[in-house]
N, C-alpha and C. Protein backbone atom coordinates (compact mmCIF):
# COMPACT_ATOMS: atom_id res chain seq x y z
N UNK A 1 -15.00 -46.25 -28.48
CA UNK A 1 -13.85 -45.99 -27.65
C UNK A 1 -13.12 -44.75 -28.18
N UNK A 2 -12.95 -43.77 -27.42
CA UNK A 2 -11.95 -42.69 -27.60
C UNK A 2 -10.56 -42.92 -28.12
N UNK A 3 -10.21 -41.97 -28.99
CA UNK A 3 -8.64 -42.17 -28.68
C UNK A 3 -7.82 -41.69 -28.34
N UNK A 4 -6.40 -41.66 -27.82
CA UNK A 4 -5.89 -41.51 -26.85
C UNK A 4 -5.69 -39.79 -27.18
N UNK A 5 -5.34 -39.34 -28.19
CA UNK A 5 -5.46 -38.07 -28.55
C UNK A 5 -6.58 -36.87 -28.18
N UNK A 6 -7.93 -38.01 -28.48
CA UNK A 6 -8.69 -37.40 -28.03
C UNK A 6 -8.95 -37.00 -26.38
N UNK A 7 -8.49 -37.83 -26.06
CA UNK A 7 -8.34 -38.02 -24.23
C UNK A 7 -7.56 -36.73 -23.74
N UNK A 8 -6.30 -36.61 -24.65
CA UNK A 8 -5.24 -35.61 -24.59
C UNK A 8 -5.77 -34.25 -24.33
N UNK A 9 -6.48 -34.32 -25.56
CA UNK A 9 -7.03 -32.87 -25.15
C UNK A 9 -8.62 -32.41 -24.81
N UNK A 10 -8.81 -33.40 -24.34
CA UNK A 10 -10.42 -33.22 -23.44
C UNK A 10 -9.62 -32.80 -22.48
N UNK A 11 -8.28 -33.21 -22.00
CA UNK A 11 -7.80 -33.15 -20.47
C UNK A 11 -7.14 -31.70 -20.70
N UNK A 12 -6.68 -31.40 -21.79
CA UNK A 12 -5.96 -30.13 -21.70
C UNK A 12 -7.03 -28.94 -21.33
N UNK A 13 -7.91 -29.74 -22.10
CA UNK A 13 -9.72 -28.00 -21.80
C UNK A 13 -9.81 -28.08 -20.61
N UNK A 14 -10.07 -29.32 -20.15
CA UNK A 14 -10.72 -29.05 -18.51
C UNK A 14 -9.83 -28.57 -17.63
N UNK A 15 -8.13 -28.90 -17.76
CA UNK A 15 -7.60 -28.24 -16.95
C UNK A 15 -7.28 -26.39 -17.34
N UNK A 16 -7.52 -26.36 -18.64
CA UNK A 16 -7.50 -24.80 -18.84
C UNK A 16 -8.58 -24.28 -18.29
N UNK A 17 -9.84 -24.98 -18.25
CA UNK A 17 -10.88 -24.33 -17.06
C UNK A 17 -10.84 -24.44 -16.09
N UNK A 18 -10.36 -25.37 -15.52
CA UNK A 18 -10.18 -25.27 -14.13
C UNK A 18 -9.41 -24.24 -13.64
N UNK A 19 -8.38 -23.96 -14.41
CA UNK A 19 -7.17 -22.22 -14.22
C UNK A 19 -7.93 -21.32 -14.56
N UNK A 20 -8.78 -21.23 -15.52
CA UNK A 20 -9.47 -19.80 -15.63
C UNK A 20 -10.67 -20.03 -14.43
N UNK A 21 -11.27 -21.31 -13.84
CA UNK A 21 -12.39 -20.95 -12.96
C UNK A 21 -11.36 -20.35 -11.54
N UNK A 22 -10.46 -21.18 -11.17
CA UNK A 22 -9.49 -21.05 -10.26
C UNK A 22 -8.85 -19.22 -9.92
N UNK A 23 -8.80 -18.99 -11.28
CA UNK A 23 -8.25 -17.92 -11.72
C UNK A 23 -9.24 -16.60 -11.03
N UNK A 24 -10.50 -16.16 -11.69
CA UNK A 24 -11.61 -16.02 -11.88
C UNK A 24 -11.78 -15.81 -10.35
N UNK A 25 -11.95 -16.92 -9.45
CA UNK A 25 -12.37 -16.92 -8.04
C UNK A 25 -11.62 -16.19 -6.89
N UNK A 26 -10.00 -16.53 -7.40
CA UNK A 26 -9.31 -15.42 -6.82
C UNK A 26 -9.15 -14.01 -6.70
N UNK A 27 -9.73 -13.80 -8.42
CA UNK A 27 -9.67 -12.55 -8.59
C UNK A 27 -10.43 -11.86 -7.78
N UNK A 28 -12.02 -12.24 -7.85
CA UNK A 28 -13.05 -12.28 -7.09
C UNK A 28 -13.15 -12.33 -5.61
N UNK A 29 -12.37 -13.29 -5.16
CA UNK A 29 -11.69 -12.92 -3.73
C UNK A 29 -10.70 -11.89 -3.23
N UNK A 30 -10.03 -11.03 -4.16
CA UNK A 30 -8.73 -10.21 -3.96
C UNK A 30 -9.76 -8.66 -3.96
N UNK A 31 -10.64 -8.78 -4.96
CA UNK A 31 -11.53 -7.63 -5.34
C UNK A 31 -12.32 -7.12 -3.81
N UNK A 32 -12.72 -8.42 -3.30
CA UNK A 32 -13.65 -8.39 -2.23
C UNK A 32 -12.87 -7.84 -1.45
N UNK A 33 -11.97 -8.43 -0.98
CA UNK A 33 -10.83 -8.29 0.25
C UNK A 33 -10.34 -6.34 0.14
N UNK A 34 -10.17 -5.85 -1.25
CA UNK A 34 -9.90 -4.32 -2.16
C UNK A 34 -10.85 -3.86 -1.19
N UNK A 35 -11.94 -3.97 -1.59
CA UNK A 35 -13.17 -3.39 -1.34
C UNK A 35 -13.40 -2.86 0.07
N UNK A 36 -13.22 -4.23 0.74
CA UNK A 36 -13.33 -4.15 2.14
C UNK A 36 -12.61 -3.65 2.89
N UNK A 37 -11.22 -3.40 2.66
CA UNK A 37 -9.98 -2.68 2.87
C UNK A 37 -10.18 -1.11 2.85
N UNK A 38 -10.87 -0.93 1.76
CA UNK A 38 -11.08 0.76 1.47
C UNK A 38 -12.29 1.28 2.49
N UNK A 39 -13.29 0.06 2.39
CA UNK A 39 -14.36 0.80 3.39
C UNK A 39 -13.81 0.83 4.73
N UNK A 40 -12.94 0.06 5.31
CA UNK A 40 -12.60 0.32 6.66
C UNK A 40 -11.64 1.30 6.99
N UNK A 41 -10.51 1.57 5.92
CA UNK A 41 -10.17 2.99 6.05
C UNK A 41 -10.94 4.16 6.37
N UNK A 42 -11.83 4.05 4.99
CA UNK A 42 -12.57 5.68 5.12
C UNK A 42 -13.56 5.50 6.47
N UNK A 43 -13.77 4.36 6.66
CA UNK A 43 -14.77 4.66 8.09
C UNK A 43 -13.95 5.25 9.42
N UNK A 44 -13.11 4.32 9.27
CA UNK A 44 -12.14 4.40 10.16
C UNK A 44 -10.92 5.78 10.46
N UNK A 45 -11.31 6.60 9.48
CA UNK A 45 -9.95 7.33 9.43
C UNK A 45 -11.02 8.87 10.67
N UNK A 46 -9.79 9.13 10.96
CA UNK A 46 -9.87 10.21 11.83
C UNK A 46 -9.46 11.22 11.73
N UNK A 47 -10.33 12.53 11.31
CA UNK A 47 -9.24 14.35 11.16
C UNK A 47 -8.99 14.27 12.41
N UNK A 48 -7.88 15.00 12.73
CA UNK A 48 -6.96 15.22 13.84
C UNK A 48 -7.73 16.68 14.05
N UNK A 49 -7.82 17.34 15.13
CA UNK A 49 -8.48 18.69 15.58
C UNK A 49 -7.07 19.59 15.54
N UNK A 50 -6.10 19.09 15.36
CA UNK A 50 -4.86 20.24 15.32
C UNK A 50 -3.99 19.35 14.88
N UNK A 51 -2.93 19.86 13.61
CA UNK A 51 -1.36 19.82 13.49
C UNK A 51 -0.76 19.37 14.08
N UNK A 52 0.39 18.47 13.82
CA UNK A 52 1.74 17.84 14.92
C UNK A 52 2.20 19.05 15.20
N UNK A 53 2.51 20.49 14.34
CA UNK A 53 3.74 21.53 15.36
C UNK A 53 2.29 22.44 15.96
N UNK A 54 1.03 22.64 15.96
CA UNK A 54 0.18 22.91 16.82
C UNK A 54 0.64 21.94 18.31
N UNK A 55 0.14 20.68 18.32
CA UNK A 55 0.15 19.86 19.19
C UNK A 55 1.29 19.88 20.05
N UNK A 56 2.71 20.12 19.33
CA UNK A 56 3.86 20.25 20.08
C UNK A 56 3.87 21.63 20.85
N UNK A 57 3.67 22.19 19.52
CA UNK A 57 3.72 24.28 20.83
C UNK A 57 2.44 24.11 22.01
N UNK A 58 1.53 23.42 22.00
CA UNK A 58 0.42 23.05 23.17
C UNK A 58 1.21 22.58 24.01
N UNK A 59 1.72 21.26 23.71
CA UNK A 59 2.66 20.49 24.92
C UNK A 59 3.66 21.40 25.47
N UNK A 60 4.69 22.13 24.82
CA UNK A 60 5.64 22.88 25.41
C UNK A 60 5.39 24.22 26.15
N UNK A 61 3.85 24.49 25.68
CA UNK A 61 3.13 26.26 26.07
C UNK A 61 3.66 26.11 28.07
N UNK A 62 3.20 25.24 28.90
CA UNK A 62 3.35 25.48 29.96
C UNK A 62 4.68 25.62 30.49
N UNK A 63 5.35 25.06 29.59
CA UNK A 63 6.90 25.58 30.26
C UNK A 63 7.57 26.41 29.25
N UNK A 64 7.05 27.96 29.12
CA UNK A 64 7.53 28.76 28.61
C UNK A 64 8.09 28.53 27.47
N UNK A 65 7.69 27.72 26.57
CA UNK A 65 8.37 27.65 24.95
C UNK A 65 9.71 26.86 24.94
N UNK A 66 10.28 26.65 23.77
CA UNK A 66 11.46 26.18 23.38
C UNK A 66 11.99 27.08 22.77
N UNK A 67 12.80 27.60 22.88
CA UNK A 67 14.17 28.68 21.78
C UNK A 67 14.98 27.53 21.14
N UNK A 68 14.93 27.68 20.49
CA UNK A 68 16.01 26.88 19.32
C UNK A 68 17.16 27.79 18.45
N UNK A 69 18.41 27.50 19.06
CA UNK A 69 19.18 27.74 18.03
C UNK A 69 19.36 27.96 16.40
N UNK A 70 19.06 27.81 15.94
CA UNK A 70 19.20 27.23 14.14
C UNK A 70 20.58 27.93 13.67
N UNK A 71 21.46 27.09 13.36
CA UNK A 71 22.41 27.38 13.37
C UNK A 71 22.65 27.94 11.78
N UNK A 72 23.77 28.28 11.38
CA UNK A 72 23.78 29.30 10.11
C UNK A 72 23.70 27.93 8.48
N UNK A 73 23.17 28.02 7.59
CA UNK A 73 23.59 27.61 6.80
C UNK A 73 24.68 27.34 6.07
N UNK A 74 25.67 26.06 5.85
CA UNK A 74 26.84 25.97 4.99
C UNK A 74 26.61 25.98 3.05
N UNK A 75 27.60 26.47 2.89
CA UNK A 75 27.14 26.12 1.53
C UNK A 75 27.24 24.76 1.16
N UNK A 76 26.13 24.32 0.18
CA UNK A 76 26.47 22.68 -0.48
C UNK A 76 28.02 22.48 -0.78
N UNK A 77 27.81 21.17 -0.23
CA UNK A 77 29.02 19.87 -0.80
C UNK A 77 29.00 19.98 -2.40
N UNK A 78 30.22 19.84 -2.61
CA UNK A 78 30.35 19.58 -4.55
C UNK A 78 30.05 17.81 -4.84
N UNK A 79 29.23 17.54 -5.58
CA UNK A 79 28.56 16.34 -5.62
C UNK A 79 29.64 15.38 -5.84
N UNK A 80 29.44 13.83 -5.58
CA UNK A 80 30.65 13.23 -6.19
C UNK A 80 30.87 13.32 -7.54
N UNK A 81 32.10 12.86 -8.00
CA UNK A 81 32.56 12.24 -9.10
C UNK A 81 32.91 11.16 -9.24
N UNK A 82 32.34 10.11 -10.48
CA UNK A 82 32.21 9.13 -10.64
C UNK A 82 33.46 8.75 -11.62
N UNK A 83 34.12 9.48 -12.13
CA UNK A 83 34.88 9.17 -13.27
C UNK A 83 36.05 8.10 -13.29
């Protein structure tokens, strides 16, 4: 007959393996899931054939452009003070 000590920590190993198998499997599942994540990006990803401000001066070309103002620069704000 065992004793109860011994019982104690037969139970403490198996549940420390069971966390490292537990452990272990997730990891293994998170890795996979990594993996699979990256290949569907790079398959998936698309070069664009032109620029967003290409694409915009295309859209606006038929109605004679946009003029934009740009108005003058102010000088910077004096930063707060915390004191």
């Amino acid at each position: 007959m065992m004793r109860k000590i011994d019982l104690q920590q037969q139970a403490v190993r198996l549940i420390g393996q069971l966390s490292i198998e537990k452990l272990k499997s997730a990891i293994d599942y998170l890795v996979y899931l990594q993996d699979t994540e990256a290949r569907n990006v790079s398959s998936d990803h698309e070069v664009p054939s032109q620029d967003l401000g290409t694409a915009i001066h295309e859209l606006f070309k038929p109605f004679g452009g946009v003029e934009l103002e740009i108005p003058p620069r102010e000088p910077m704000r004096e930063p707060p003070r915390f004191d």
